[in-house]
Protein backbone atom coordinates (compact mmCIF):
# COMPACT_ATOMS: atom_id res chain seq x y z
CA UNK A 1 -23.79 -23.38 -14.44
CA UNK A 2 -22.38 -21.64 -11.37
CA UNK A 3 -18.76 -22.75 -10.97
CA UNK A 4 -16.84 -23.41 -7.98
CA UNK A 5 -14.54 -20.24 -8.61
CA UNK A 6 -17.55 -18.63 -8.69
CA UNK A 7 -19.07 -19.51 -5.66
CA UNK A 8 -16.40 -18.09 -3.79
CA UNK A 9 -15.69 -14.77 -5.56
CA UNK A 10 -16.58 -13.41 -2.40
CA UNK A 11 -13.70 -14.76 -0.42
CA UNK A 12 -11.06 -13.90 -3.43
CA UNK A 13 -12.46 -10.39 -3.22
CA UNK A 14 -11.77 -10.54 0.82
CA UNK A 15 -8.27 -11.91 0.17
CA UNK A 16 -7.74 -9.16 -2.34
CA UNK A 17 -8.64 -6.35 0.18
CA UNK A 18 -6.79 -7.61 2.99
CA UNK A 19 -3.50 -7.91 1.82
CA UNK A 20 -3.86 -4.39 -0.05
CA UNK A 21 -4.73 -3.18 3.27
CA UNK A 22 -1.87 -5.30 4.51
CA UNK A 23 0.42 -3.23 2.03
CA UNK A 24 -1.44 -0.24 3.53
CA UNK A 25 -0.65 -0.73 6.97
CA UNK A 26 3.07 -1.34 6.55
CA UNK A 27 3.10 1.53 4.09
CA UNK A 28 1.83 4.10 6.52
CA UNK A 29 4.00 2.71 9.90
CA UNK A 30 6.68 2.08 8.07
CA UNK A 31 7.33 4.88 5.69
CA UNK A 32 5.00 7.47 5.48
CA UNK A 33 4.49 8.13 9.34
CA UNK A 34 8.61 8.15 9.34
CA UNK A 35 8.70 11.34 6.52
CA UNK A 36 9.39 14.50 8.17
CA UNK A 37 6.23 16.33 7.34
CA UNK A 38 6.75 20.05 7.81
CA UNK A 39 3.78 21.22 6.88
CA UNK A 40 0.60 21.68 9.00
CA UNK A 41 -2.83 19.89 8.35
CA UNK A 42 -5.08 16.65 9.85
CA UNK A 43 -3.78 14.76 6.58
CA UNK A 44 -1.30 12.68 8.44
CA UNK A 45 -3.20 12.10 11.62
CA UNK A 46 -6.52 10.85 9.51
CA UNK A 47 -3.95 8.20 7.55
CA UNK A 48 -2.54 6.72 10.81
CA UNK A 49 -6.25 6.73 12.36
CA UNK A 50 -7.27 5.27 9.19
CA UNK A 51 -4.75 2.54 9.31
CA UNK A 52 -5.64 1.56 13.12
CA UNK A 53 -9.30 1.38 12.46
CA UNK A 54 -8.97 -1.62 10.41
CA UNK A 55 -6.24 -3.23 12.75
CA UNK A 56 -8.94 -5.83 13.99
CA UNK A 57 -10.33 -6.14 10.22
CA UNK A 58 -7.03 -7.08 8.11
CA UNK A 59 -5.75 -10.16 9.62
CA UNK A 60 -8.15 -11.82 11.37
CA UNK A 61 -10.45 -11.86 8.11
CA UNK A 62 -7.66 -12.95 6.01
CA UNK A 63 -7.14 -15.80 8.66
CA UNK A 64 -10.54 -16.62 8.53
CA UNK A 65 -10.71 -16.86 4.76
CA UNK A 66 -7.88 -19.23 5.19
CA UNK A 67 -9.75 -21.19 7.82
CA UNK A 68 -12.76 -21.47 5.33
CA UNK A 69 -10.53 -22.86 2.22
CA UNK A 70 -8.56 -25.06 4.72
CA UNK A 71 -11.81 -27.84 5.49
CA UNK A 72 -10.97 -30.57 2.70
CA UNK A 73 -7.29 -30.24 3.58
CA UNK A 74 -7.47 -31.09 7.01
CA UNK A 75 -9.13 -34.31 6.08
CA UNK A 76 -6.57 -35.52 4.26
CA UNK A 77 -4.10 -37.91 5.39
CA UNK A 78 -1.10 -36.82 8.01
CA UNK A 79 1.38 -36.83 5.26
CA UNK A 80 -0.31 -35.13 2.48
CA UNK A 81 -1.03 -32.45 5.05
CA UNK A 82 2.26 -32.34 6.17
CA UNK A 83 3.64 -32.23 2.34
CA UNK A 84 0.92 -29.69 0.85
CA UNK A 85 0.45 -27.41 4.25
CA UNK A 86 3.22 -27.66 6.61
CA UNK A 87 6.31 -28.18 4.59
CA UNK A 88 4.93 -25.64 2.15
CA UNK A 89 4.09 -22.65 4.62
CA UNK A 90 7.22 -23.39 6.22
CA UNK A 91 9.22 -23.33 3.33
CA UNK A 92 8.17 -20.84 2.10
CA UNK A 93 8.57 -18.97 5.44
CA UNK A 94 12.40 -19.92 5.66
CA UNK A 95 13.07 -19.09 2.08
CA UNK A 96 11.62 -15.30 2.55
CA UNK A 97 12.99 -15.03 5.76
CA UNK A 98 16.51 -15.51 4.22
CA UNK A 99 15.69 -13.76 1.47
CA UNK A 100 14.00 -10.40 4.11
CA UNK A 101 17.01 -10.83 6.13
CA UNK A 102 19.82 -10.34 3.10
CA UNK A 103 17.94 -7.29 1.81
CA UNK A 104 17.04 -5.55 4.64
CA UNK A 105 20.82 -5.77 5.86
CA UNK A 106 21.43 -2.89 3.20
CA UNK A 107 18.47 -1.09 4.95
CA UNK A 108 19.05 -1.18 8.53
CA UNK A 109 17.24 2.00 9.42
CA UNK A 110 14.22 0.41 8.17
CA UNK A 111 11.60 -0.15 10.82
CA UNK A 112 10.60 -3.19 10.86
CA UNK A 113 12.18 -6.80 12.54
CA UNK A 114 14.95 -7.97 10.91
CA UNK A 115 18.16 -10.82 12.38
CA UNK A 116 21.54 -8.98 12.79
CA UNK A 117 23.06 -11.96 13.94
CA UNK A 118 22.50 -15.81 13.53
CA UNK A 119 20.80 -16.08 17.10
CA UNK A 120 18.27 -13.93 16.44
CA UNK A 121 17.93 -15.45 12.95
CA UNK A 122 17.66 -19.09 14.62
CA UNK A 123 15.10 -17.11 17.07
CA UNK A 124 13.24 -16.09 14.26
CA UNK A 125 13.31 -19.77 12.11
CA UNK A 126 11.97 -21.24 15.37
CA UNK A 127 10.54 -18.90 18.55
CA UNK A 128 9.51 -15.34 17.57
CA UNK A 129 8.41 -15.23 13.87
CA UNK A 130 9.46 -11.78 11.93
CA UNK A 131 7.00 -9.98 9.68
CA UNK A 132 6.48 -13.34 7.45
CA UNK A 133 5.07 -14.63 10.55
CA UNK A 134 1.34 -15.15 8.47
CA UNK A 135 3.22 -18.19 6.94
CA UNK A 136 4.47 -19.31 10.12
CA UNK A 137 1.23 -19.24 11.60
CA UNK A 138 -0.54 -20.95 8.67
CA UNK A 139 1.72 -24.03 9.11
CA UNK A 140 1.27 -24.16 12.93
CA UNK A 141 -2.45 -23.68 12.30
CA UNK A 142 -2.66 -26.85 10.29
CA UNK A 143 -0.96 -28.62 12.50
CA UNK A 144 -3.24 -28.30 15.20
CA UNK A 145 -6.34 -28.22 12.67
CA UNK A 146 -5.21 -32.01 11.93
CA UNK A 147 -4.17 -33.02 15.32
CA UNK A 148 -7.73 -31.85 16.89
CA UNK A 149 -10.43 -33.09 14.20
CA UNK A 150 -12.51 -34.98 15.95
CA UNK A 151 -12.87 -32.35 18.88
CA UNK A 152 -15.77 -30.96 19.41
CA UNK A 153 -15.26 -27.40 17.72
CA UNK A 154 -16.96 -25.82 20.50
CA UNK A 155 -13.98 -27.09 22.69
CA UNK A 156 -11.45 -25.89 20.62
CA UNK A 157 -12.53 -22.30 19.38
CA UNK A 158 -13.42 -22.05 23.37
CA UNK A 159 -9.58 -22.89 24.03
CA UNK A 160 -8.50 -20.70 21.16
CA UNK A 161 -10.28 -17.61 21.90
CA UNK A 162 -9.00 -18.20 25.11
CA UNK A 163 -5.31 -17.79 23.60
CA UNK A 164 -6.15 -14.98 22.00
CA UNK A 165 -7.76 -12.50 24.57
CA UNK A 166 -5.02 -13.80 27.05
CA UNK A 167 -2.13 -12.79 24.41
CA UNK A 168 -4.32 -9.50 23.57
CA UNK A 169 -4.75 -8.53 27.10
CA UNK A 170 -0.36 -9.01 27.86
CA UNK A 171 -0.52 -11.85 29.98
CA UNK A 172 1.83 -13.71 28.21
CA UNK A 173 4.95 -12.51 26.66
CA UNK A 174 4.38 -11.76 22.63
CA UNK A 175 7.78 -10.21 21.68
CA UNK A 176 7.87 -9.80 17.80
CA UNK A 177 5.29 -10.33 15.87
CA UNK A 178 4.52 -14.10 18.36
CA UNK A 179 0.94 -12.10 19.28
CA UNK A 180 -0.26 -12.04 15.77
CA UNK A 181 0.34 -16.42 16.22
CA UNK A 182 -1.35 -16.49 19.28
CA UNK A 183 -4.26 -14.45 18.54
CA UNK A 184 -5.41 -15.59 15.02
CA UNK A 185 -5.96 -19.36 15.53
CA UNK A 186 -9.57 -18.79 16.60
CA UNK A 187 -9.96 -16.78 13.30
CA UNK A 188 -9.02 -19.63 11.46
CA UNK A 189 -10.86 -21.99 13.01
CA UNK A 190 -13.75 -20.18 13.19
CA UNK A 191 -13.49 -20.20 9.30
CA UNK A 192 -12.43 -24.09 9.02
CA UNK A 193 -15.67 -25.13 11.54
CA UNK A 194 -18.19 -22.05 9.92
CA UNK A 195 -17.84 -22.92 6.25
CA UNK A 196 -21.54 -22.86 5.82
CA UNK A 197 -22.51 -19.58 8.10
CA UNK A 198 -19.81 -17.69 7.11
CA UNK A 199 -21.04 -18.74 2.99
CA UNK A 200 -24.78 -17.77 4.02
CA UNK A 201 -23.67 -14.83 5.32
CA UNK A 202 -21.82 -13.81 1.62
CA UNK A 203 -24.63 -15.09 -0.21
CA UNK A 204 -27.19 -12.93 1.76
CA UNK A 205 -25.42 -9.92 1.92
CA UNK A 206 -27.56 -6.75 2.54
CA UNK A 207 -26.86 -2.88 2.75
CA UNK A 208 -29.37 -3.14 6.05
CA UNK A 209 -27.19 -5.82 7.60
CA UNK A 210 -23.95 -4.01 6.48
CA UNK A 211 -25.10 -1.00 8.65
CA UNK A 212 -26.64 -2.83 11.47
CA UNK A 213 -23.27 -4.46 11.89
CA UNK A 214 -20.86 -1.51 11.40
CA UNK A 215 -23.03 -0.11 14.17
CA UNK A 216 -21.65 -2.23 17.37
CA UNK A 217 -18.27 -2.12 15.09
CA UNK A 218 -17.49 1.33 15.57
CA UNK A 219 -18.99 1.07 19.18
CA UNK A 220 -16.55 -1.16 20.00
CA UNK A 221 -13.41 0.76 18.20
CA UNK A 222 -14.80 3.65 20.60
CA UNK A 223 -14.56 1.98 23.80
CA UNK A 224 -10.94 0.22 23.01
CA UNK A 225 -9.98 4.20 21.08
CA UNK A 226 -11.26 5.87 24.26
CA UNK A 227 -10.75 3.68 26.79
CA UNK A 228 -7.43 2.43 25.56
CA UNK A 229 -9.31 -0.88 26.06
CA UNK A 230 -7.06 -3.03 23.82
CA UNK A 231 -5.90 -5.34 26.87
CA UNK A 232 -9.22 -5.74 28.37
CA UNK A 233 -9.42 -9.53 28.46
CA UNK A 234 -11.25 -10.86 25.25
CA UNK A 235 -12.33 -7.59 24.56
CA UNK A 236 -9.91 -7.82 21.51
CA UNK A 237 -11.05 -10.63 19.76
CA UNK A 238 -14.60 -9.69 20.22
CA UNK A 239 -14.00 -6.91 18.17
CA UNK A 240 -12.14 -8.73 15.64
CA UNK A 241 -15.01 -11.41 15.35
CA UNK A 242 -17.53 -8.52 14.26
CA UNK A 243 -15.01 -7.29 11.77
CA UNK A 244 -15.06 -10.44 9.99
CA UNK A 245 -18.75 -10.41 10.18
CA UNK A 246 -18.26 -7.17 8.30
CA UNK A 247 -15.91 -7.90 5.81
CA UNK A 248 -17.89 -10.88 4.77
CA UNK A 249 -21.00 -8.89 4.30
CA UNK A 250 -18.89 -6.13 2.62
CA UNK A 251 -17.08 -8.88 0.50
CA UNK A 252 -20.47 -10.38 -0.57
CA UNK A 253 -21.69 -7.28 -1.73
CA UNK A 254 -18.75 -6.18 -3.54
CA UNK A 255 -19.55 -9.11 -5.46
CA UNK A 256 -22.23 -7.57 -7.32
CA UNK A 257 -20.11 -5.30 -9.29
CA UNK A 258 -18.39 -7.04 -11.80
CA UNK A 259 -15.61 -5.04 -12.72
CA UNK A 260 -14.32 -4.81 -9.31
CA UNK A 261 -14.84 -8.15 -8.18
CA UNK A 262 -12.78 -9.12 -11.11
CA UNK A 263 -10.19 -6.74 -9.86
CA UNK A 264 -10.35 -7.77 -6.66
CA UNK A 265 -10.23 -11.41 -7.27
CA UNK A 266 -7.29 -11.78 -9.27
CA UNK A 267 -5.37 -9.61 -6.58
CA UNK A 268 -7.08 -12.16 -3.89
CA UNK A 269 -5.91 -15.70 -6.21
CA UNK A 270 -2.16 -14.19 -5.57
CA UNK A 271 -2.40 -12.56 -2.20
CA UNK A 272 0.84 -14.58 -1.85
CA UNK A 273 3.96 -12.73 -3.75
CA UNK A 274 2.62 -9.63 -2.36
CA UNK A 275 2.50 -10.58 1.20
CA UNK A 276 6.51 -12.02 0.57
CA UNK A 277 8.02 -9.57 -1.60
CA UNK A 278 6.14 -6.06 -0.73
CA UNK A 279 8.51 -5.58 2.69
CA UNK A 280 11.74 -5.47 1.10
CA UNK A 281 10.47 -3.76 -1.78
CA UNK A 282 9.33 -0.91 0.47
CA UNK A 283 12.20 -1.06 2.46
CA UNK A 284 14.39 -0.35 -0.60
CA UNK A 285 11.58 2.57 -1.94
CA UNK A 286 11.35 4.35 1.52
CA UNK A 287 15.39 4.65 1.71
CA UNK A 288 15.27 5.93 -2.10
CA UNK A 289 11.93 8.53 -1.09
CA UNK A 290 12.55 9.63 2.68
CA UNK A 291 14.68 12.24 2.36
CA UNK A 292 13.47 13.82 -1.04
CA UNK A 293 10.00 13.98 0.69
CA UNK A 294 10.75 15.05 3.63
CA UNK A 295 13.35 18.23 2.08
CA UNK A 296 10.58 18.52 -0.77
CA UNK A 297 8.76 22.14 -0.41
CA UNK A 298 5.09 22.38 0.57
CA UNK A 299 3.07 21.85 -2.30
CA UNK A 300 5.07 18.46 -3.15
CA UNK A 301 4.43 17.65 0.62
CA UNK A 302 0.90 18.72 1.18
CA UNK A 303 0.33 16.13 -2.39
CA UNK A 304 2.28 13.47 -1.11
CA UNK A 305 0.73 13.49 2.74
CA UNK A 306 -2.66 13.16 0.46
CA UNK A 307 -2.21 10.69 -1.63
CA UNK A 308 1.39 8.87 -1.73
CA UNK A 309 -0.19 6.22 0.80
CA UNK A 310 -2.97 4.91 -1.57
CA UNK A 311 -0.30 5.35 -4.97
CA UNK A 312 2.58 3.87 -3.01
CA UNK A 313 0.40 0.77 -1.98
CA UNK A 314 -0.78 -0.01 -5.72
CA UNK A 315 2.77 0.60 -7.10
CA UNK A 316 4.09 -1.95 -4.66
CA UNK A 317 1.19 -4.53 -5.02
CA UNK A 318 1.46 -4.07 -9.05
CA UNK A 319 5.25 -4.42 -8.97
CA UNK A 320 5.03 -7.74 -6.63
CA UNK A 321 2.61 -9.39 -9.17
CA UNK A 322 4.98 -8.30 -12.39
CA UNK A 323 7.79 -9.94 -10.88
CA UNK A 324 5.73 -12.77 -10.03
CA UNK A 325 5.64 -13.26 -13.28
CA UNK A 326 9.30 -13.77 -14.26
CA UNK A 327 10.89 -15.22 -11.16
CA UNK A 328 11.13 -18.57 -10.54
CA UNK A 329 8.22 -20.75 -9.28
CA UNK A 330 10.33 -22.06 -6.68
CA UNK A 331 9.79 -19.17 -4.81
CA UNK A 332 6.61 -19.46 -4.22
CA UNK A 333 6.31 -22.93 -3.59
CA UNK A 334 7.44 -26.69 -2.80
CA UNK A 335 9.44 -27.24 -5.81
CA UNK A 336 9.39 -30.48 -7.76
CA UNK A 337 5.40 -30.44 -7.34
CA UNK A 338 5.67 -32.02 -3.78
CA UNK A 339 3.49 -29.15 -2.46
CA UNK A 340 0.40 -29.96 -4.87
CA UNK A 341 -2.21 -32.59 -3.49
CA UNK A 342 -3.47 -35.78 -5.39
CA UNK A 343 -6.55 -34.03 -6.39
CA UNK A 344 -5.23 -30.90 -7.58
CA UNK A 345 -2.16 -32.89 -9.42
CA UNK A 346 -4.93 -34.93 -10.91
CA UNK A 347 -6.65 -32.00 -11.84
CA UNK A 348 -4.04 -30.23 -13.91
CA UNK A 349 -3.57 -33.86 -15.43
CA UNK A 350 -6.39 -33.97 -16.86
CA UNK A 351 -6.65 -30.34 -17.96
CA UNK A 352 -9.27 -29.44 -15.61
CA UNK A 353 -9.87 -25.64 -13.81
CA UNK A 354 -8.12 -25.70 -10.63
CA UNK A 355 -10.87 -25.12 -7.70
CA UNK A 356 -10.09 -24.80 -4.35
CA UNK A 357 -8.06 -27.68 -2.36
């Protein structure tokens, strides 16, 4: 008997991939694009182009894969919603926001967002979200998943997209990381209101498709690459709509290898420790590796521009999931149990797997 886990091995596989590609991302803009690379070559280039290709694959799929495990939640009761979802993205978002900020005070050349001061602190608890923002926009999300049920979803991924190519295309202010909140809501709510396309389109999963949707993919990476077509009004989230078309399909095939779906999977089932600990940890390893690399002599650099990228992001995700497993649970969620529904509570009660909730 297929189980429910099972059913949705595709999903933990696309969870898995985007938040190693996450890890990729920040690894490349924030540390290996900063070494001092004396040596000649494409290498470097081909990483960064790399990294930008999948810019409208990463986070859009992982919100839509969030979207799609969010439908029985949203029909739950204001106050379990607000418990389970809310309070616990938000939490969670203050905790390792206070946690980013105290750590990345001993790194301040590190590039990325951090509060020097308690106003921009407060800014980033309430207005402009720092690189934990994902969290942030998780708890918003559900908010106005709840509030808006019983529109039509035709109104509301009409209103969202709407956000999103006007944010994409600059017409409203997105200091911070504030785009990434404005532009992903239609990803998730494409996932909450597609459940069943978006599982037909895992469970049918065909090389042919793959390629006839990569196709208009890379067309459209052309035009914004050549073009510098980015801010052309809902141009962006066009593009980021056939990703997720693509990553599905990719995801569903994936799933017919067994040893790396497995792999996959149980990186996907704890996308969350690495997503909240992998910043400060690289902040803390690029201060320790910048200036060895970037002194080291040519055949150490010409190894490292190859491959420290791909080594660097499975050290980091490996090392967020081992610490996982010793630090406390409260890091990771409502404490005292007040961030686990009925059903799931019930579950664990009665000693049964824990499905998706």
């Amino acid at each position: 008997m297929m189980t429910e886990r099972s059913r949705v091995a595709w999903a933990d596989v696309a969870k898995g991939v985007c938040i190693l590609l996450v890890v990729l991302w920040h690894v490349l803009m924030k540390h290996y694009l900063q070494i001092h690379w004396h040596i000649g070559g494409q290498v470097k280039g081909a990483w960064g182009t790399f990294g930008e290709q999948l810019l409208p694959l990463r986070m859009p799929l992982f919100f839509a894969v969030s979207g799609y495990f969010a439908v029985r939640a949203v029909q739950r009761t204001w106050p379990e919603v607000l418990r389970t979802k809310v309070a616990k993205f938000y939490y969670l978002y203050v905790l390792w926001l206070i946690i980013h900020t105290a750590i990345l005070a001993f790194v301040p050349d590190f590039g990325t967002e951090s509060a020097d001061g308690p106003l921009k602190f407060i800014a980033q608890l309430f207005i402009t979200p720092s690189n934990l923002w994902y969290l942030y926009a998780l708890a918003l999300y559900f908010i106005v998943a709840r509030a808006t049920r019983r529109v039509p979803p035709w109104v509301m991924l009409g209103l969202a997209f709407l956000l999103s190519a006007t944010a994409s295309a600059g017409l409203v202010a997105v200091p911070g990381d504030r785009a990434g909140v404005y532009q992903n809501l239609v990803f998730f709510l494409a996932g909450l209101y597609g459940k069943t396309v978006i599982e037909k389109l895992a469970a049918e999963a065909s090389w042919l498709r793959l390629a006839i949707i990569a196709v208009p993919y890379a067309v459209l990476l052309g035009v914004v690459a050549f073009f510098d077509a980015k801010t052309w009004f809902g141009l962006w989230p066009v593009v980021s709509g056939v990703a997720i078309i693509l990553g599905v399909t990719a995801a569903g095939l994936v799933t017919r290898w067994a040893g790396l779906t497995t792999a996959l999977a149980s990186v996907g089932r704890r996308t969350l420790p690495i997503y909240v600990m992998h910043m400060p940890l690289l902040a803390l390893l690029h201060a320790a590796l910048v200036k060895p690399l970037s002194s080291a002599g040519p055949t150490i650099q010409l190894v490292a521009q190859i491959v420290e990228p791909v080594v660097l992001t499975a050290f980091l995700a490996w090392l967020c999931l081992l610490l996982y497993k010793y630090l406390p649970k409260a890091l990771f969620e409502l404490p005292f149990g007040l961030g686990v529904s009925r059903r799931a509570a019930h579950r664990r009660t009665n000693g049964s797997a824990v499905g998706v909730s």
